[in-house]
Every structure is written in C-alpha cells, then in structure tokens.
N, C-alpha and C. Protein backbone atom coordinates (compact mmCIF):
# COMPACT_ATOMS: atom_id res chain seq x y z
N UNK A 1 0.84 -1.18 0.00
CA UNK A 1 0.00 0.00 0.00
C UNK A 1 0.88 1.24 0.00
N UNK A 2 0.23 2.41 -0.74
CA UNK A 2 1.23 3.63 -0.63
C UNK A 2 0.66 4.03 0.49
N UNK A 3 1.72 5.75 0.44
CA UNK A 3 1.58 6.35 1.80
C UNK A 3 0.41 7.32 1.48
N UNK A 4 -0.83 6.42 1.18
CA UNK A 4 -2.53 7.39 1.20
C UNK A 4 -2.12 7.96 2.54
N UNK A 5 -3.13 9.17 2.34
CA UNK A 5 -3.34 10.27 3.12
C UNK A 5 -4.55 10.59 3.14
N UNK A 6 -5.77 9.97 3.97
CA UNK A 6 -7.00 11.10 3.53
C UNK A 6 -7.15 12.13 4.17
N UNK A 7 -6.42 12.59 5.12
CA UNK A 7 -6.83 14.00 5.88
C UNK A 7 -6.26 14.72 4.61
N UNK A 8 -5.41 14.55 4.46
CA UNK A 8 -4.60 15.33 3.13
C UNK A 8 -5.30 15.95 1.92
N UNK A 9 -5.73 14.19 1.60
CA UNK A 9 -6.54 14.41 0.30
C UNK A 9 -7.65 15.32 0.63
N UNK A 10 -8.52 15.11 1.66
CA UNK A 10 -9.71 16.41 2.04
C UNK A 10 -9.54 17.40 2.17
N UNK A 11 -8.10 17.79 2.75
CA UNK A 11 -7.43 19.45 2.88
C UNK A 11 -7.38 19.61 1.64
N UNK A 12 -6.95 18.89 0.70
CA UNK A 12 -6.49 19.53 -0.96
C UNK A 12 -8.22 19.82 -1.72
N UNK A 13 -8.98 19.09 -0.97
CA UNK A 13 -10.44 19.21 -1.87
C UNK A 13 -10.91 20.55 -1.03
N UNK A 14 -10.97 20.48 0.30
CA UNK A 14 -11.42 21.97 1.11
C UNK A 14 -10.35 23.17 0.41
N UNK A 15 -9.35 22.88 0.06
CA UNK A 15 -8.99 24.48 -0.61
C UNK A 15 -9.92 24.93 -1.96
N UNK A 16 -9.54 23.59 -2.54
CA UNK A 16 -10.22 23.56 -4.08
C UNK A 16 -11.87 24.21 -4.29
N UNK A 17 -12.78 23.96 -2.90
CA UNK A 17 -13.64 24.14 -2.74
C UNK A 17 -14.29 25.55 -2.29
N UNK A 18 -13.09 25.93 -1.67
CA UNK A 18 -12.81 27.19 -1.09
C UNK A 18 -12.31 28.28 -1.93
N UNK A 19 -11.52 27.67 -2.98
CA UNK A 19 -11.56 29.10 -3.77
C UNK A 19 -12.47 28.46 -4.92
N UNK A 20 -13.46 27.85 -5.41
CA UNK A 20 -14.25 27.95 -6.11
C UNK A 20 -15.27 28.57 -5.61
N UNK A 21 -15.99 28.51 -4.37
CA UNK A 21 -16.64 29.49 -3.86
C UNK A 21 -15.98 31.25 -3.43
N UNK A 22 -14.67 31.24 -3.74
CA UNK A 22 -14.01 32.36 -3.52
C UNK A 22 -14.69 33.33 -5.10
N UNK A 23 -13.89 32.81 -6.00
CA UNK A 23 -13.91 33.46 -7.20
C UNK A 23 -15.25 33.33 -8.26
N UNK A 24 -16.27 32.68 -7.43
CA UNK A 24 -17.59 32.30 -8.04
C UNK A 24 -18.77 32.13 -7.10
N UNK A 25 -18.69 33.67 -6.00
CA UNK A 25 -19.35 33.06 -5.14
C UNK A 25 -21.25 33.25 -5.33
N UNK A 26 -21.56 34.01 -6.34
CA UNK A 26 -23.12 34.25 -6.90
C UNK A 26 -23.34 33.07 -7.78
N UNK A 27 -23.08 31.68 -7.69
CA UNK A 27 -23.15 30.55 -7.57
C UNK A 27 -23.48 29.82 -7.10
N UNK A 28 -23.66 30.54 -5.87
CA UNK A 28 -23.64 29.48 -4.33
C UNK A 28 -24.86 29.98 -3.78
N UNK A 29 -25.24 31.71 -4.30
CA UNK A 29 -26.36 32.07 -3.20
C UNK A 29 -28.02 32.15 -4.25
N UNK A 30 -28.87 32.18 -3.35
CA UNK A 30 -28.76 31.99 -2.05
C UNK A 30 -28.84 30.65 -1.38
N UNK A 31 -28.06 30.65 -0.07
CA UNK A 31 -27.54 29.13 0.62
C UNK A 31 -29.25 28.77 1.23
N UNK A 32 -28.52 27.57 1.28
CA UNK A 32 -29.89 27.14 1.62
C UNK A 32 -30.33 27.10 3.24
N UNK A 33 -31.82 27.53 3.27
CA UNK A 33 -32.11 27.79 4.11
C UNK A 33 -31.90 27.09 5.27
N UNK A 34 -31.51 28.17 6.76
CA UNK A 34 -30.95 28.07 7.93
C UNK A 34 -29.30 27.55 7.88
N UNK A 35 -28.14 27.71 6.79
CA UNK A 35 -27.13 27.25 6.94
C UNK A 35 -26.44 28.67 6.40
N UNK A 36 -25.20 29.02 6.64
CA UNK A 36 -25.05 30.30 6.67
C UNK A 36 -23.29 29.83 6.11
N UNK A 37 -23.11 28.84 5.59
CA UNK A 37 -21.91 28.35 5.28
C UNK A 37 -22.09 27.72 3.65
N UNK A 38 -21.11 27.94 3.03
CA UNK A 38 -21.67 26.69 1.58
C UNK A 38 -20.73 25.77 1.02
N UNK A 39 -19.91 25.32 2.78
CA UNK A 39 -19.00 24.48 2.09
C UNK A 39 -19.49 23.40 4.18
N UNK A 40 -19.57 22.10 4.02
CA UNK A 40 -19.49 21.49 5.37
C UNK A 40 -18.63 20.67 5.30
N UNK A 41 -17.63 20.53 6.44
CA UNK A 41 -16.24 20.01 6.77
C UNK A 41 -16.68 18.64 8.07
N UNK A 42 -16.50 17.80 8.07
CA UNK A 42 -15.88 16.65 8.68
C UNK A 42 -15.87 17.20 10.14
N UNK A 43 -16.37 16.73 11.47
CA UNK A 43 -17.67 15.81 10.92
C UNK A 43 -19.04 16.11 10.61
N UNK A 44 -19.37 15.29 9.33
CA UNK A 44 -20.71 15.88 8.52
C UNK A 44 -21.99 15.58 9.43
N UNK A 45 -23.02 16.44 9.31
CA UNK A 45 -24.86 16.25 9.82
C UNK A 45 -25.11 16.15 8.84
N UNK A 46 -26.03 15.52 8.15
CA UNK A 46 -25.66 14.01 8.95
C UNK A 46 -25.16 13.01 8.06
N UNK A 47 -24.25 12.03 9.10
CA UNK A 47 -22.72 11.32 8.95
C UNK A 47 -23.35 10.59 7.55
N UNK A 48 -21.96 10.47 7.15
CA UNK A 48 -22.26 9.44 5.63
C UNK A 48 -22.54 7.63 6.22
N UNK A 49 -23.25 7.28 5.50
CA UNK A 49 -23.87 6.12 5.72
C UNK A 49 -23.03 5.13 5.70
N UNK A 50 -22.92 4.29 6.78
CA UNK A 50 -21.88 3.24 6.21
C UNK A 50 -22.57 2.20 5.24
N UNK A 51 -23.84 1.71 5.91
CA UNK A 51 -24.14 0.71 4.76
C UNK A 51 -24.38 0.92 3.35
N UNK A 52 -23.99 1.84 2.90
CA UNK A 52 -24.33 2.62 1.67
C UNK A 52 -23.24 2.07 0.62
N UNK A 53 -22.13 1.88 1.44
CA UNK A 53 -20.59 1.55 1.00
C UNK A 53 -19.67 0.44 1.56
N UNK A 54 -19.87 -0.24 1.78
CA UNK A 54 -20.36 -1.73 2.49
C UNK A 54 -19.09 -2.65 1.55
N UNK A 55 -18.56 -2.29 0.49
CA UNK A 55 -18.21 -2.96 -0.84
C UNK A 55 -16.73 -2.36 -1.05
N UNK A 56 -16.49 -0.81 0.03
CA UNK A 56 -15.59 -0.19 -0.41
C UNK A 56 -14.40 -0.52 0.60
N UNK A 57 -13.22 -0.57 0.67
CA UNK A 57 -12.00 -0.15 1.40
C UNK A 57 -12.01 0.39 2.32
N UNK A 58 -11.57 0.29 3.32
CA UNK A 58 -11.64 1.32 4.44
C UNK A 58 -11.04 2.39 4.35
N UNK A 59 -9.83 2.51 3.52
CA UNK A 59 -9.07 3.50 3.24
C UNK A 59 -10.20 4.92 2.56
N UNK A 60 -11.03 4.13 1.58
CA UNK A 60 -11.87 4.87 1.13
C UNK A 60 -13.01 5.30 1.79
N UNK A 61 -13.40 4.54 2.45
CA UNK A 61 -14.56 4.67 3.59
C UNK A 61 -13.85 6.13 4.83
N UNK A 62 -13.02 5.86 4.75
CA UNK A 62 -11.71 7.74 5.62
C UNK A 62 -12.49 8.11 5.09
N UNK A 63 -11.67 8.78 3.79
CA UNK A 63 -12.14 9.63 2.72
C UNK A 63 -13.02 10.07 2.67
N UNK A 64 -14.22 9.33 2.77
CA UNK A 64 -15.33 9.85 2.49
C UNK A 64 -16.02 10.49 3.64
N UNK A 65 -15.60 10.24 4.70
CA UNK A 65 -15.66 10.91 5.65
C UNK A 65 -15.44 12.04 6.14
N UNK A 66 -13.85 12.33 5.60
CA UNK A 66 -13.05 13.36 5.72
C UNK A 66 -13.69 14.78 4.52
N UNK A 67 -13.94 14.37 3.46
CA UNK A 67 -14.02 15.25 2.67
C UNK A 67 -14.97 15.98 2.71
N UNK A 68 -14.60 17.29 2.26
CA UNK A 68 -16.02 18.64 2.66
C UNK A 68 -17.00 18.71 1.27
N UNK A 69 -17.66 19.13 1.98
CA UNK A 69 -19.45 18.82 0.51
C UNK A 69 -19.75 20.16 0.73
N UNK A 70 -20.27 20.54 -0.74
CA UNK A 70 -20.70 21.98 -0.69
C UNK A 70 -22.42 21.55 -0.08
N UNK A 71 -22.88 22.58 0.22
CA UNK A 71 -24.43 22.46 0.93
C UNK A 71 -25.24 22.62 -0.18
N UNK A 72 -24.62 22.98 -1.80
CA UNK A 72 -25.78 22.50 -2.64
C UNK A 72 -25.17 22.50 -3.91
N UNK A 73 -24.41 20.63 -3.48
CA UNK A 73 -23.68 19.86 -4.23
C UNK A 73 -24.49 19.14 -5.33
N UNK A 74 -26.38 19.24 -5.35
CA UNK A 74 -26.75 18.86 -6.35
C UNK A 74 -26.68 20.24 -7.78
N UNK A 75 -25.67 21.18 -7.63
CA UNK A 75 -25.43 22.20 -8.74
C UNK A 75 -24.41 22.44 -8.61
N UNK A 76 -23.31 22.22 -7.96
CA UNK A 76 -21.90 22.77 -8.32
C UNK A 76 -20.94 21.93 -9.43
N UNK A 77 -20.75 22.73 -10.02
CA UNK A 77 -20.00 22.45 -11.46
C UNK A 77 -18.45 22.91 -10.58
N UNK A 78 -17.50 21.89 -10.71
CA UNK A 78 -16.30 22.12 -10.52
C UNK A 78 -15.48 22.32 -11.60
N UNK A 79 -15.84 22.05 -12.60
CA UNK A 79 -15.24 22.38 -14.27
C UNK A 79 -16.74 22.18 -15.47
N UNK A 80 -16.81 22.61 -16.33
CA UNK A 80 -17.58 22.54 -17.45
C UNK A 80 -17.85 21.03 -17.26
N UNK A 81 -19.64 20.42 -17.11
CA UNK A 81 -20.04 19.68 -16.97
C UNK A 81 -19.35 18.57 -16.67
N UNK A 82 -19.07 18.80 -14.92
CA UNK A 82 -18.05 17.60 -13.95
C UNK A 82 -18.56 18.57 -12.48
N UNK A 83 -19.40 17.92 -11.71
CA UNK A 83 -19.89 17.96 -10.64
C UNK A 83 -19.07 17.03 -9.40
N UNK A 84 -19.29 18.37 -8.56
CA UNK A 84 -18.82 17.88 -6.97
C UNK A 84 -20.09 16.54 -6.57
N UNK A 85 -19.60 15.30 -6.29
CA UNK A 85 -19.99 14.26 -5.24
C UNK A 85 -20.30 14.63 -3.65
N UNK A 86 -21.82 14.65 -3.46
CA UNK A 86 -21.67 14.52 -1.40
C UNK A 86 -22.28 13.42 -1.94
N UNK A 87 -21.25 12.59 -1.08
CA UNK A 87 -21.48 11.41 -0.48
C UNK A 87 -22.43 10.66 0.82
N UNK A 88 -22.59 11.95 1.52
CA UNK A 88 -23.58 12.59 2.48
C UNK A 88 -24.97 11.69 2.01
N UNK A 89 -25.31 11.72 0.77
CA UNK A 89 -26.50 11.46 0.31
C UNK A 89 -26.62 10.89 -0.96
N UNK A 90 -25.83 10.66 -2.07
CA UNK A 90 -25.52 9.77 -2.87
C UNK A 90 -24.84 8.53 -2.64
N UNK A 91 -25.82 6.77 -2.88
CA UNK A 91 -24.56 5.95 -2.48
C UNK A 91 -24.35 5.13 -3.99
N UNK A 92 -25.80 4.57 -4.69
CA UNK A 92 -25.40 3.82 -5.87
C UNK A 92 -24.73 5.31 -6.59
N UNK A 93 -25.27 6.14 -7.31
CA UNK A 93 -24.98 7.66 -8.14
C UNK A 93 -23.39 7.55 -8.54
N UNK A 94 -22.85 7.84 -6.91
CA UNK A 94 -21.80 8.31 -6.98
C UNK A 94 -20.63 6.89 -7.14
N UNK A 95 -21.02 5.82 -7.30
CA UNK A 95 -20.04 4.65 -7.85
C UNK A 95 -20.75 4.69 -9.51
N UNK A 96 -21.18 5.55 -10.02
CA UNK A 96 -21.65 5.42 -11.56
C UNK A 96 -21.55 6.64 -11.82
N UNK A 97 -20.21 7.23 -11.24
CA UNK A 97 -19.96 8.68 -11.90
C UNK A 97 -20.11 9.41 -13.11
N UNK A 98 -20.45 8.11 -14.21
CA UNK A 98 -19.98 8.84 -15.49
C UNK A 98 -21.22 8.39 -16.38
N UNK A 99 -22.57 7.82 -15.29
CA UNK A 99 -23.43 8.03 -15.74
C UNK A 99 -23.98 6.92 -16.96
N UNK A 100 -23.24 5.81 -16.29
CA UNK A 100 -22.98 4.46 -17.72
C UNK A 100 -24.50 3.32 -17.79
N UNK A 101 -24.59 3.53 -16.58
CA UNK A 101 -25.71 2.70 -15.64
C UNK A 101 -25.99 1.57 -16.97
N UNK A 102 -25.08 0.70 -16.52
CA UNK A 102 -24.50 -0.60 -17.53
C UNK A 102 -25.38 -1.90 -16.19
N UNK A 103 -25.28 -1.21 -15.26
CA UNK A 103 -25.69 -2.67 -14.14
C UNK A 103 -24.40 -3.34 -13.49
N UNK A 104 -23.38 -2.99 -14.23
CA UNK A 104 -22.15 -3.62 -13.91
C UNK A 104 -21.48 -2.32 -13.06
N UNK A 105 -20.54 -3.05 -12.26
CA UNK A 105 -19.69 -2.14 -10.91
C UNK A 105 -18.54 -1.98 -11.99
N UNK A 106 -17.67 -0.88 -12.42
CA UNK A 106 -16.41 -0.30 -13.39
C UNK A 106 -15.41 -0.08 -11.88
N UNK A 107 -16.24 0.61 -11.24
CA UNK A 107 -15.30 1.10 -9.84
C UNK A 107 -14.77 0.20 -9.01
N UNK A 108 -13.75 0.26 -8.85
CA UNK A 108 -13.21 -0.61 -8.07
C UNK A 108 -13.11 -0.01 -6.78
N UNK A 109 -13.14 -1.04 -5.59
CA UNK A 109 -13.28 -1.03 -4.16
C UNK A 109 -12.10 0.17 -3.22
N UNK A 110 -11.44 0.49 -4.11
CA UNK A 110 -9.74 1.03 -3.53
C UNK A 110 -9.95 2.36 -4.33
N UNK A 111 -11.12 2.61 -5.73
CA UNK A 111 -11.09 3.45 -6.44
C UNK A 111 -11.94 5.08 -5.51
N UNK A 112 -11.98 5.92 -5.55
CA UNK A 112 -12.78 6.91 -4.78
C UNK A 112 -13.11 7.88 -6.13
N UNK A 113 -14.81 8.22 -6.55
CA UNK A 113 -14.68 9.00 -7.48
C UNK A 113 -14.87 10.39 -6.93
N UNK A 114 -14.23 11.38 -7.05
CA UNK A 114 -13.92 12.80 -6.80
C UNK A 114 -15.28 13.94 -7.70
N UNK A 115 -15.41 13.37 -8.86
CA UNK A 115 -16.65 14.08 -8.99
C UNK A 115 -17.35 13.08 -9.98
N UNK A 116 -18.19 13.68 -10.73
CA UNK A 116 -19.48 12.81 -11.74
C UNK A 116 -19.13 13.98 -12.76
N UNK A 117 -19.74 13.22 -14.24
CA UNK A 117 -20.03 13.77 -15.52
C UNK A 117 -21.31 14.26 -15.60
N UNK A 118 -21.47 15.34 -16.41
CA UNK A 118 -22.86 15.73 -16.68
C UNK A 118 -22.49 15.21 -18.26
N UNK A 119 -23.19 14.63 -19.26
CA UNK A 119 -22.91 15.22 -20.42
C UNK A 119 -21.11 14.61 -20.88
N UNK A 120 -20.43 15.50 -21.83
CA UNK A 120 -19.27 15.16 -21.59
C UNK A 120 -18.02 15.36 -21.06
N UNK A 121 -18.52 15.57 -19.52
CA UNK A 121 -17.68 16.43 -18.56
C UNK A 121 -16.70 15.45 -17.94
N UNK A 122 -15.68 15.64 -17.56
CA UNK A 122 -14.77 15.18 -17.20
C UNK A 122 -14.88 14.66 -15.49
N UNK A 123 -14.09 13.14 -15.31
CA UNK A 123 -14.59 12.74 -14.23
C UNK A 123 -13.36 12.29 -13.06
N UNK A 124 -13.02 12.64 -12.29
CA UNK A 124 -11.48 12.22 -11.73
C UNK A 124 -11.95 12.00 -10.51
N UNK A 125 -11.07 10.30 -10.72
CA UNK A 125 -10.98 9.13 -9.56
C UNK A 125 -9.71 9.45 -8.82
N UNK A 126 -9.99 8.92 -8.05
CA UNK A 126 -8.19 8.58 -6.55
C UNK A 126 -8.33 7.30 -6.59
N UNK A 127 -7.21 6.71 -7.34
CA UNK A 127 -6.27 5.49 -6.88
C UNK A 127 -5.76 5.56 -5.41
N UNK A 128 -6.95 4.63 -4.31
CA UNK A 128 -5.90 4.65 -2.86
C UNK A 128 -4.89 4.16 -2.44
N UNK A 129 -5.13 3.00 -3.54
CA UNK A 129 -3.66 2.27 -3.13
C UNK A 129 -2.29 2.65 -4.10
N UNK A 130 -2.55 3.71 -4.96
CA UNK A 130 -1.39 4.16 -5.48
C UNK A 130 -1.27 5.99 -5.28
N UNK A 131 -2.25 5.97 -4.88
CA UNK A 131 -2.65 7.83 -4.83
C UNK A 131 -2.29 8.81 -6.14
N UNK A 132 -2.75 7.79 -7.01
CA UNK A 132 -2.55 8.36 -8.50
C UNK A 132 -4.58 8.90 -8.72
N UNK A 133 -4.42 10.01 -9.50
CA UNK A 133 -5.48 10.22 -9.72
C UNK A 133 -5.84 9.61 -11.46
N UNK A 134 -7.09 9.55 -11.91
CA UNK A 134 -7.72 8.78 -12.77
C UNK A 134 -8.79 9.52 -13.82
N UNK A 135 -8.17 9.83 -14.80
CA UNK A 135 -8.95 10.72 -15.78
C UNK A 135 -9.97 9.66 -16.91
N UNK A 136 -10.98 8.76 -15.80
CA UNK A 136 -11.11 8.28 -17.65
C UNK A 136 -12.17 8.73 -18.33
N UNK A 137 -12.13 8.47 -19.90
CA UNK A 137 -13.03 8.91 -20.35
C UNK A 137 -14.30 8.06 -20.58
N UNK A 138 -15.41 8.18 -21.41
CA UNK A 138 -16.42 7.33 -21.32
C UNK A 138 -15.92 6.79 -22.64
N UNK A 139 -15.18 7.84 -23.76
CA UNK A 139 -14.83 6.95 -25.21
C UNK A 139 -14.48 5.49 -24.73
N UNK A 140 -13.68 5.83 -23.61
CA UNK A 140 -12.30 4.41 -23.65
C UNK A 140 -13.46 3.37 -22.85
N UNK A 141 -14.59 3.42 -22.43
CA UNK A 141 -15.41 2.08 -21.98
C UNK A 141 -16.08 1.44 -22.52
C-alpha cells in the first residue's frame, strides 16, 4: 500500500472548494435555508452512511468521511459539466460517476470518485492504493 493520506486528500479538496466558492461566489447564493456556510467540513450532519458503502476499502470509507461537501452539491460544477460528489447522500450515483448505468460495478473497491459527468464532462478518480489520480473517459469504456 502507498503512503494514502485522507486528511490530506480532504485538505487539498477543502482548498479547491474554497476558492471555487471564492472566485464564483453568486453561484452558491442563495444558501440554503438556515445554513449560513456553503462548504461542510468533517464531521458531517448528517454522517455518511456506512451501509451505503459496504463494498468499499476502508481506506476509502476515511475519505469519504473526511471530505467537505458543498451544501448545494446537487449544482456545483467544478469544471464545465463535472460535478462535486456529497457522499452525504448519494450511495449507488456516486459509484456510476460517469453516468454508464451498464448494471455492472467499473469502480473498483480502492477506487474513490472525486466528482461525476454531466454530459461530456470530465470525471477524476483517486487510486488509494497508489494515490494516482484517474482521468477516464467514457470513449475508452
């Protein structure tokens, strides 16, 4: 196993998240009602489900823990049609990032997907056991 990091990996997604709401923040409003924040950090209300992910790594099961969700992650575009994942509340969705819904599992157990495709938006996985990240496309499936 490499030297994964998920506090790490969540600090690198909370910046990422942080200046996308920096430099795009009439995006975000208005937040949704009674929350006065539009990014939630670890630990989440309410907690991500374990039986949801039952199939995954523990390494990945961190992760998903650790990582911050915008509060209205069903619209944030992190690049031209490629959406932020809360895991919070997506469990089949977000192992069918790219929207293939073949019936068949592509993701592997060690794999973590970082966001979803809209369309032909780009979709990037974390390799945990190599901490390589994973650009694939839908051509190549």
């Amino acid at each position: 196993m490499s030297n994964f990091d998920p506090a790490l990996i969540a600090s690198l997604m909370e910046e990422l998240y942080k200046t996308i709401v920096e430099i795009a923040p009439d995006h975000f409003r208005p937040a949704p009602v009674g929350l006065d924040i539009d990014i939630s950090f670890a630990p989440h209300t309410p907690p991500v489900k374990v039986d949801g992910y039952a199939s995954l790594e523990p390494q990945v099961f961190k992760l998903i823990e650790l990582l911050p969700y915008f509060n209205c992650a069903s619209s944030v575009e992190i690049e031209v049609d490629s959406q932020a994942i809360d895991y919070r509340f997506e469990s089949g969705e977000a192992y069918d990032p790219m929207h293939l819904e073949t019936g068949e599992e592509y993701v592997e157990p060690w794999i973590i997907p970082l966001t979803k495709c809209k369309r032909d938006g780009m979709c990037v996985m974390l390799d945990t056991r190599t901490s390589l990240y994973i650009l694939p496309s839908k051509l190549l499936l």
